[in-house]
Each structure stands twice: as structure tokens, then as C-alpha cells.
C-alpha atoms as a PDB file:
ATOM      1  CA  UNK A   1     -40.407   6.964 -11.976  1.00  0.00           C
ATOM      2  CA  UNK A   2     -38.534   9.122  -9.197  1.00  0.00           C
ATOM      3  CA  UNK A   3     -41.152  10.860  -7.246  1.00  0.00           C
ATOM      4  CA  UNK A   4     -38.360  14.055  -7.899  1.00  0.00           C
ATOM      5  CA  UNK A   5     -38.699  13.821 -11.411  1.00  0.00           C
ATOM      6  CA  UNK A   6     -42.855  13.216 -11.801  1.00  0.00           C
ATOM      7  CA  UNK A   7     -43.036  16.779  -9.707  1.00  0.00           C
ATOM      8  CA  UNK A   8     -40.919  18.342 -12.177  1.00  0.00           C
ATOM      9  CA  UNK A   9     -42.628  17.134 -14.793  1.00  0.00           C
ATOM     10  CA  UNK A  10     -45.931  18.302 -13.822  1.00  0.00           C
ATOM     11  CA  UNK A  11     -44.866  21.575 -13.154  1.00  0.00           C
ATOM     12  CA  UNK A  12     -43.220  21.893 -15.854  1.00  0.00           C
ATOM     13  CA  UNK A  13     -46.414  20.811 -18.056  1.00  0.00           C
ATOM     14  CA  UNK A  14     -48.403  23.228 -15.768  1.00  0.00           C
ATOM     15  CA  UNK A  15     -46.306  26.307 -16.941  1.00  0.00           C
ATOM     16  CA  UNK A  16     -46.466  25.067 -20.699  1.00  0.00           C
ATOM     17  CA  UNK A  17     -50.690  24.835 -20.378  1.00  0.00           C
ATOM     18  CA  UNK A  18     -51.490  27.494 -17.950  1.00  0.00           C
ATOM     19  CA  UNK A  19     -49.644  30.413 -19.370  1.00  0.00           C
ATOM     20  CA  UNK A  20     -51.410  29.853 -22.830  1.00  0.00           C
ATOM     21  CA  UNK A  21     -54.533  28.981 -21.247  1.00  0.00           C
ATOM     22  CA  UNK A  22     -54.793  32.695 -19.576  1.00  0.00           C
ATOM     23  CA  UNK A  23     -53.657  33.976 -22.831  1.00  0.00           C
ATOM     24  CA  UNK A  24     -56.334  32.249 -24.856  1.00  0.00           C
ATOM     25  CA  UNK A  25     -59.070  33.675 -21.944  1.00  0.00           C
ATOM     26  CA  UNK A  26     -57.363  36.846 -22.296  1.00  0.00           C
ATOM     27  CA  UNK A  27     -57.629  36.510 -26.697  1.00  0.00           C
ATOM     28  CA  UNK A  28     -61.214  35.378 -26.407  1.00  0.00           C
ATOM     29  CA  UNK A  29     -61.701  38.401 -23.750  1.00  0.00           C
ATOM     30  CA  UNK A  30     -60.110  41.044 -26.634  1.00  0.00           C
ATOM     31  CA  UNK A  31     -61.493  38.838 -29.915  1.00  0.00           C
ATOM     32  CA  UNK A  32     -64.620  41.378 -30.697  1.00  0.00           C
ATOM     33  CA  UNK A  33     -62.669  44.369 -29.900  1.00  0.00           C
ATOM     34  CA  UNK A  34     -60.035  43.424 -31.886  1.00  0.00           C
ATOM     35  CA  UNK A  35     -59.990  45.033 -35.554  1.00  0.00           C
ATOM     36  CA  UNK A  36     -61.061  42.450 -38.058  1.00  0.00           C
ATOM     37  CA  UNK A  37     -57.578  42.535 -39.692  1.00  0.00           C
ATOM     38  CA  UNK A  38     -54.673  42.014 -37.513  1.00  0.00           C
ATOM     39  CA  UNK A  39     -51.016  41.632 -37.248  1.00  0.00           C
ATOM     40  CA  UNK A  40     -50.120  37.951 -37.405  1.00  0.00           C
ATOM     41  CA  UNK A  41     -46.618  37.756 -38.165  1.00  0.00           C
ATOM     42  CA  UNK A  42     -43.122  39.878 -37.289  1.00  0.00           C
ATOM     43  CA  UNK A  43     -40.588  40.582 -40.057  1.00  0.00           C
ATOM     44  CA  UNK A  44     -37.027  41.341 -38.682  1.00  0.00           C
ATOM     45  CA  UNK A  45     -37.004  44.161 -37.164  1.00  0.00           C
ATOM     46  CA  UNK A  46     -40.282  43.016 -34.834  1.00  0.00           C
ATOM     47  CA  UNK A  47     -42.274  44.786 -36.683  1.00  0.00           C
ATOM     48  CA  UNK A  48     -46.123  43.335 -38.060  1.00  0.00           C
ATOM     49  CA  UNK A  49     -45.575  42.684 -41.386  1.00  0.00           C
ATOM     50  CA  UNK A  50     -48.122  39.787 -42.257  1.00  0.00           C
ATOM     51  CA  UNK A  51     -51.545  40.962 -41.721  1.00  0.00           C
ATOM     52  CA  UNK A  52     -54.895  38.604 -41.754  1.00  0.00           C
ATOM     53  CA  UNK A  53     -57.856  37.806 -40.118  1.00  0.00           C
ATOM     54  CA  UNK A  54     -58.457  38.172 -36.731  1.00  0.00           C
ATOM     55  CA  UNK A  55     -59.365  34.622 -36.589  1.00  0.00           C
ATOM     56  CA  UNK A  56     -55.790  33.422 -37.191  1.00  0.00           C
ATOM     57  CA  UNK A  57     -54.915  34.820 -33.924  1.00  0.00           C
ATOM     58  CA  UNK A  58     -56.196  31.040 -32.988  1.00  0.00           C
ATOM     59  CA  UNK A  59     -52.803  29.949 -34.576  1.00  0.00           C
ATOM     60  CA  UNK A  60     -50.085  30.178 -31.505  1.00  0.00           C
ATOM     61  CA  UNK A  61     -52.993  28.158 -29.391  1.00  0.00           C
ATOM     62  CA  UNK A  62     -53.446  25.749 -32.090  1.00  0.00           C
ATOM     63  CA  UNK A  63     -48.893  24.975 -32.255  1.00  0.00           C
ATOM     64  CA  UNK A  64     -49.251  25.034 -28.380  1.00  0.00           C
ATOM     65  CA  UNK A  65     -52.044  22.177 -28.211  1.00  0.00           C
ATOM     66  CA  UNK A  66     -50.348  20.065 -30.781  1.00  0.00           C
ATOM     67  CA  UNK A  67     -47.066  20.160 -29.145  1.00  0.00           C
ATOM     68  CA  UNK A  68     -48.215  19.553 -25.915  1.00  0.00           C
ATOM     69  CA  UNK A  69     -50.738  16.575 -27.290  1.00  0.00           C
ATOM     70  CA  UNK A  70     -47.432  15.445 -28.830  1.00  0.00           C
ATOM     71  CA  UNK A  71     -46.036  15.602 -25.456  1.00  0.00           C
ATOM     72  CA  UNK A  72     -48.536  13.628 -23.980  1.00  0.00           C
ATOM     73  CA  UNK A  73     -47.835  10.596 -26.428  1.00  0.00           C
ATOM     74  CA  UNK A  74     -44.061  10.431 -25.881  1.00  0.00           C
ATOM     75  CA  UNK A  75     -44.447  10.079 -22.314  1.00  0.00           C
ATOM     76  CA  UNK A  76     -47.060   7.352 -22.340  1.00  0.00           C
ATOM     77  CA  UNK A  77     -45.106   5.453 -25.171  1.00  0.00           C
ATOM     78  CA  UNK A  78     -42.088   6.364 -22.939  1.00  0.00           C
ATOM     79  CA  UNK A  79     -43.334   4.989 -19.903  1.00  0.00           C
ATOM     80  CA  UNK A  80     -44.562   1.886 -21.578  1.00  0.00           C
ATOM     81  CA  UNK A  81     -41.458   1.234 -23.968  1.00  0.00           C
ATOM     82  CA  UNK A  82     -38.971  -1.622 -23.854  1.00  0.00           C
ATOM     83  CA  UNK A  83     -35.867   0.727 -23.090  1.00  0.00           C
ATOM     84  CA  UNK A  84     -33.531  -0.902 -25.535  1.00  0.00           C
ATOM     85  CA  UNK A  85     -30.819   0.224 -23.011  1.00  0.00           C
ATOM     86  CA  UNK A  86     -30.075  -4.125 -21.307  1.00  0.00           C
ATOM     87  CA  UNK A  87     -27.367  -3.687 -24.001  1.00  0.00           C
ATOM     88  CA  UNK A  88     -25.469  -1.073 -22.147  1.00  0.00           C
ATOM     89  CA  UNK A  89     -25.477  -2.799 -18.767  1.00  0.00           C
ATOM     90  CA  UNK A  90     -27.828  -0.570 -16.841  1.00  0.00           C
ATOM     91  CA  UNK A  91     -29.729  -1.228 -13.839  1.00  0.00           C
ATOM     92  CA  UNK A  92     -33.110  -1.154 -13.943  1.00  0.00           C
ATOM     93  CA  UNK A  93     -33.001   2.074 -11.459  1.00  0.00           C
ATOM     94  CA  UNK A  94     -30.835   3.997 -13.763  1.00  0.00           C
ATOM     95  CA  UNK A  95     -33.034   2.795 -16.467  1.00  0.00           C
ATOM     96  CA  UNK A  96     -35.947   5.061 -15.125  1.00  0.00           C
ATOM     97  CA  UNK A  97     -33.275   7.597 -14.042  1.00  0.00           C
ATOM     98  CA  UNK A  98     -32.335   7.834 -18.089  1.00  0.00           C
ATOM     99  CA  UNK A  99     -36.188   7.787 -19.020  1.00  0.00           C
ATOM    100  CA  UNK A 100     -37.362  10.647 -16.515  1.00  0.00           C
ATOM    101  CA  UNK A 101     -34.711  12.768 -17.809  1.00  0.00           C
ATOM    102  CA  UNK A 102     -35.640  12.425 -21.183  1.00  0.00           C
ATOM    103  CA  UNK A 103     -39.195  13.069 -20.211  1.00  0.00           C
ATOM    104  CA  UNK A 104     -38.031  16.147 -18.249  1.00  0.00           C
ATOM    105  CA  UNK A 105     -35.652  17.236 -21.528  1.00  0.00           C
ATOM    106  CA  UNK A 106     -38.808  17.001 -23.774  1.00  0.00           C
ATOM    107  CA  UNK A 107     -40.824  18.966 -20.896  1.00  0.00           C
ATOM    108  CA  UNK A 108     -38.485  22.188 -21.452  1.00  0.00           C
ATOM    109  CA  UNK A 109     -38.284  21.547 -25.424  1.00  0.00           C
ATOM    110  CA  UNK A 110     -42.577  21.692 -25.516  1.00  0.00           C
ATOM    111  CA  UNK A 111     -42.114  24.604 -22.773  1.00  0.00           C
ATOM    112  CA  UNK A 112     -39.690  26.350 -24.614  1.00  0.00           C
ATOM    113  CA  UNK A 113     -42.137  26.307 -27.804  1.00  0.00           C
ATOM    114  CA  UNK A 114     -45.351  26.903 -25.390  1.00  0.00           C
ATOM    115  CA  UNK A 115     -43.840  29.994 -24.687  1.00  0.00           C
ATOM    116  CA  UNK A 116     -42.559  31.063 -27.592  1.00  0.00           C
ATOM    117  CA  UNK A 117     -45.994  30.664 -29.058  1.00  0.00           C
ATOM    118  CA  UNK A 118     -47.211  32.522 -25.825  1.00  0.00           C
ATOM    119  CA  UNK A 119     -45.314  35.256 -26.862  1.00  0.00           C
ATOM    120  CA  UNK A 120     -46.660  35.842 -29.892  1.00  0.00           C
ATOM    121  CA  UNK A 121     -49.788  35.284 -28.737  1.00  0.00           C
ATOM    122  CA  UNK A 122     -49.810  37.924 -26.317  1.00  0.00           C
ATOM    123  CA  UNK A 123     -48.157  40.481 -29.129  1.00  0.00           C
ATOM    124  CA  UNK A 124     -51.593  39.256 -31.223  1.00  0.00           C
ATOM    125  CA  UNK A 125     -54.159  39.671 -28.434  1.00  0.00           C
ATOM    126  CA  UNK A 126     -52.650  43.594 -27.346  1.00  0.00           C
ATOM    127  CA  UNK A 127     -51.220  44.023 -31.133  1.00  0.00           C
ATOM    128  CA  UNK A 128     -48.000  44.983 -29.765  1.00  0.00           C
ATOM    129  CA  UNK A 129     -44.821  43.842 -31.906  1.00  0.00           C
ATOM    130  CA  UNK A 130     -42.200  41.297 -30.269  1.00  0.00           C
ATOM    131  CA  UNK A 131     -38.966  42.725 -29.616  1.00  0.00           C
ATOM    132  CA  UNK A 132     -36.487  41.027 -31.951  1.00  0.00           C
ATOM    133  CA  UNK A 133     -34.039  39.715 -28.903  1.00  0.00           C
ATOM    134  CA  UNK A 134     -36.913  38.631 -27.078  1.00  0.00           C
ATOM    135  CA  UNK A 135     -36.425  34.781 -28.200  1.00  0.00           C
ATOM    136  CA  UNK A 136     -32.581  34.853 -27.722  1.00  0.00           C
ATOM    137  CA  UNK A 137     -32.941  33.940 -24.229  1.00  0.00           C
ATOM    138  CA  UNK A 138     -34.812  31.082 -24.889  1.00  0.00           C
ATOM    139  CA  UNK A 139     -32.930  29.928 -27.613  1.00  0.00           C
ATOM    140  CA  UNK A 140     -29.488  29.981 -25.234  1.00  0.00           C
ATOM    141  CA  UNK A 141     -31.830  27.416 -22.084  1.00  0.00           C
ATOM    142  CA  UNK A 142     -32.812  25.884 -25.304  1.00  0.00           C
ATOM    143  CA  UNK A 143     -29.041  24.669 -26.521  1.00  0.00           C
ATOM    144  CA  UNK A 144     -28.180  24.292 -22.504  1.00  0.00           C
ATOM    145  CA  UNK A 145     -30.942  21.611 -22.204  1.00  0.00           C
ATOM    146  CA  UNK A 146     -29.793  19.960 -25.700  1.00  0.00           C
ATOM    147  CA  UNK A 147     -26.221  19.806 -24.515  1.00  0.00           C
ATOM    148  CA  UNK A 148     -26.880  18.962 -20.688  1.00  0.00           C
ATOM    149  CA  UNK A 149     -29.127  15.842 -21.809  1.00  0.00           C
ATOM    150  CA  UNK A 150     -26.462  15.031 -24.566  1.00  0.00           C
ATOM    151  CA  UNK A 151     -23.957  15.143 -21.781  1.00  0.00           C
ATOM    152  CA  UNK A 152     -25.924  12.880 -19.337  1.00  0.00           C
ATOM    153  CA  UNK A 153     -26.547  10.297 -22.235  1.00  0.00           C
ATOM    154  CA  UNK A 154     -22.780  10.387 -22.891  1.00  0.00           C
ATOM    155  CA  UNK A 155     -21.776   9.641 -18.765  1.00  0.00           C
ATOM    156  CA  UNK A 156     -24.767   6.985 -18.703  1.00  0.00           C
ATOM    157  CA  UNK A 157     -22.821   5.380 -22.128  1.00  0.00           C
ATOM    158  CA  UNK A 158     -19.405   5.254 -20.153  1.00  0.00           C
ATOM    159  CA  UNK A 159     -20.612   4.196 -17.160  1.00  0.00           C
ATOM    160  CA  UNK A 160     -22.339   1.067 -19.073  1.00  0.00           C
ATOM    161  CA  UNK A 161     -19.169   0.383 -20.728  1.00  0.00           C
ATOM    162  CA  UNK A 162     -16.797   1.191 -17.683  1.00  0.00           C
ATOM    163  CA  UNK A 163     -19.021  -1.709 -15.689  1.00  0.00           C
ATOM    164  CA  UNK A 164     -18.534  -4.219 -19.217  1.00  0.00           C
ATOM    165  CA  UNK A 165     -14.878  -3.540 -19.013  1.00  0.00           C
ATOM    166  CA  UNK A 166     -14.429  -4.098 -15.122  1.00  0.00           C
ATOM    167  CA  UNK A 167     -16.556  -6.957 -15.574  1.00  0.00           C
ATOM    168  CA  UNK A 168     -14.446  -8.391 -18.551  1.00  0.00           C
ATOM    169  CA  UNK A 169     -11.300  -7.480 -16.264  1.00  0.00           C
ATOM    170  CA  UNK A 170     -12.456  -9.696 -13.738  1.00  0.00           C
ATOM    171  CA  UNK A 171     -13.913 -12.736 -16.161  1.00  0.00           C
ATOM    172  CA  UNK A 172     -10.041 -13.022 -17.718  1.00  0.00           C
ATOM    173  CA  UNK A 173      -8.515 -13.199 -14.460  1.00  0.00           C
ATOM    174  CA  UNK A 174     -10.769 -16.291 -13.431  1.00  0.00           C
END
């Protein structure tokens, strides 16, 4: 894979562990100080309105390690994976270029939901309500990724069949 592409990966997958990772020091830190009945949930308006055990505070860690151990599986099936893509007249370069950038596009979808969850997480640990905007921003990188990869897979499909129709061009003319 593009040495490029394996950097942004890692950091990437650094940003999605590490912030949680302080926050979980920072929750275990706070846990016996925190009342034994917390806010766990925001209705609306980003106010509490689900309250439980302080234990379920555990819960944004918990979506965090599962996404990112699901993370973790797509890239080594990813990596080891028969492309499926020798239909589409690729070389074996582009290939990896078309299989790094899906690895990166998952990177910012598990990001995206490592820091939602680290939002909320840090709104359990101080018991401070999240703002109701405070995902938009998120959400809007969140539909740029979608659409940017959805564009790249679309230019890497006419490309493919650009190279078939040259190549076809050619063949009738011999």
C-alpha cells in the first residue's frame, strides 16, 4: 500500500483511540466522585433526559472499541482480499490506490463515530449536556467523505471502461 496512505491511516486510527483513551483515564479518574445516578442520554434540546447508573457511563467506550475492532477486521480482510476489480481493467497499482482509499474512507467513518462517542463521553464524565448542533459538523465531513469516495469509485469505473473502449477501438481496426 502507498507509504502516503499507511501514514494517514495510522494517524487517523491514532486520533480515533487516543482521544477516547484520555477520556476513559479521565472517566475512571471522576468514576467514585461521580453521583451513583447519572445522565446517560440527551433528549432534543441537549438536555439529560435518560438517567442510570453510573456504570453505563462505560457505554460510549464500549461503541468506540467495537467499531474500531470492526475496523481492524476490514483492513486485514481488505489487505488480504481478491479485489474483484481484473473485471474493470485496472492495474494492479491503481488496485491498491482503490483499496487504501477505501481503508482511509472507513478510517474517517470509525473516526467520525469515535468521536461522536467521545463526545458524549466527555458530557458523562463532567455531566455537562451536549449542545444540540454540536454533531452537525460532523455529520456535513461525514456526507463529504461518502460523496468524495463515491466520486473516486465513479472516475476509477470510467477510467476502466474508457481503457476497454480504446482498447476495443484499436482491436476493430486490426
Amino acid at each position: 500500500m502507498n507509504k502516503t496512505i499507511k501514514i494517514i491511516h495510522r494517524v487517523i486510527q491514532t486520533l480515533a483511540i487516543g482521544v477516547p483513551i484520555i477520556l476513559l483515564i479521565c472517566f475512571l479518574v471522576r468514576y467514585n466522585s461521580l453521583p451513583e445516578t447519572i445522565g446517560v442520554h440527551f433528549d432534543g434540546e441537549g438536555n439529560f433526559d435518560v438517567w442510570d447508573e453510573r456504570w453505563y457511563g462505560f457505554y460510549p467506550y464500549l461503541v468506540i472499541a467495537i467499531t474500531q475492532a470492526i475496523i481492524v477486521l476490514i483492513e486485514f480482510f481488505l489487505k488480504r482480499a481478491r479485489s474483484g476489480l481484473s473485471g474493470f481493467d485496472m492495474s494492479e497499482k491503481t488496485v491498491e490506490l482503490f483499496r487504501g482509499i477505501t481503508l482511509i474512507w472507513i478510517d474517517f467513518i470509525g473516526w467520525g463515530i469515535s468521536l461522536f462517542f467521545s463526545m458524549f463521553a466527555r458530557s458523562v464524565i463532567w455531566q455537562i449536556p451536549e449542545p444540540v448542533n454540536a454533531a452537525k459538523p460532523f455529520l456535513v465531513l461525514w456526507t463529504i467523505i461518502l460523496l468524495s469516495y463515491l466520486l473516486v469509485v465513479f472516475v476509477l469505473d470510467v477510467i476502466s471502461r474508457v481503457k476497454r473502449l480504446i482498447r476495443w477501438i484499436k482491436k476493430d481496426k486490426q
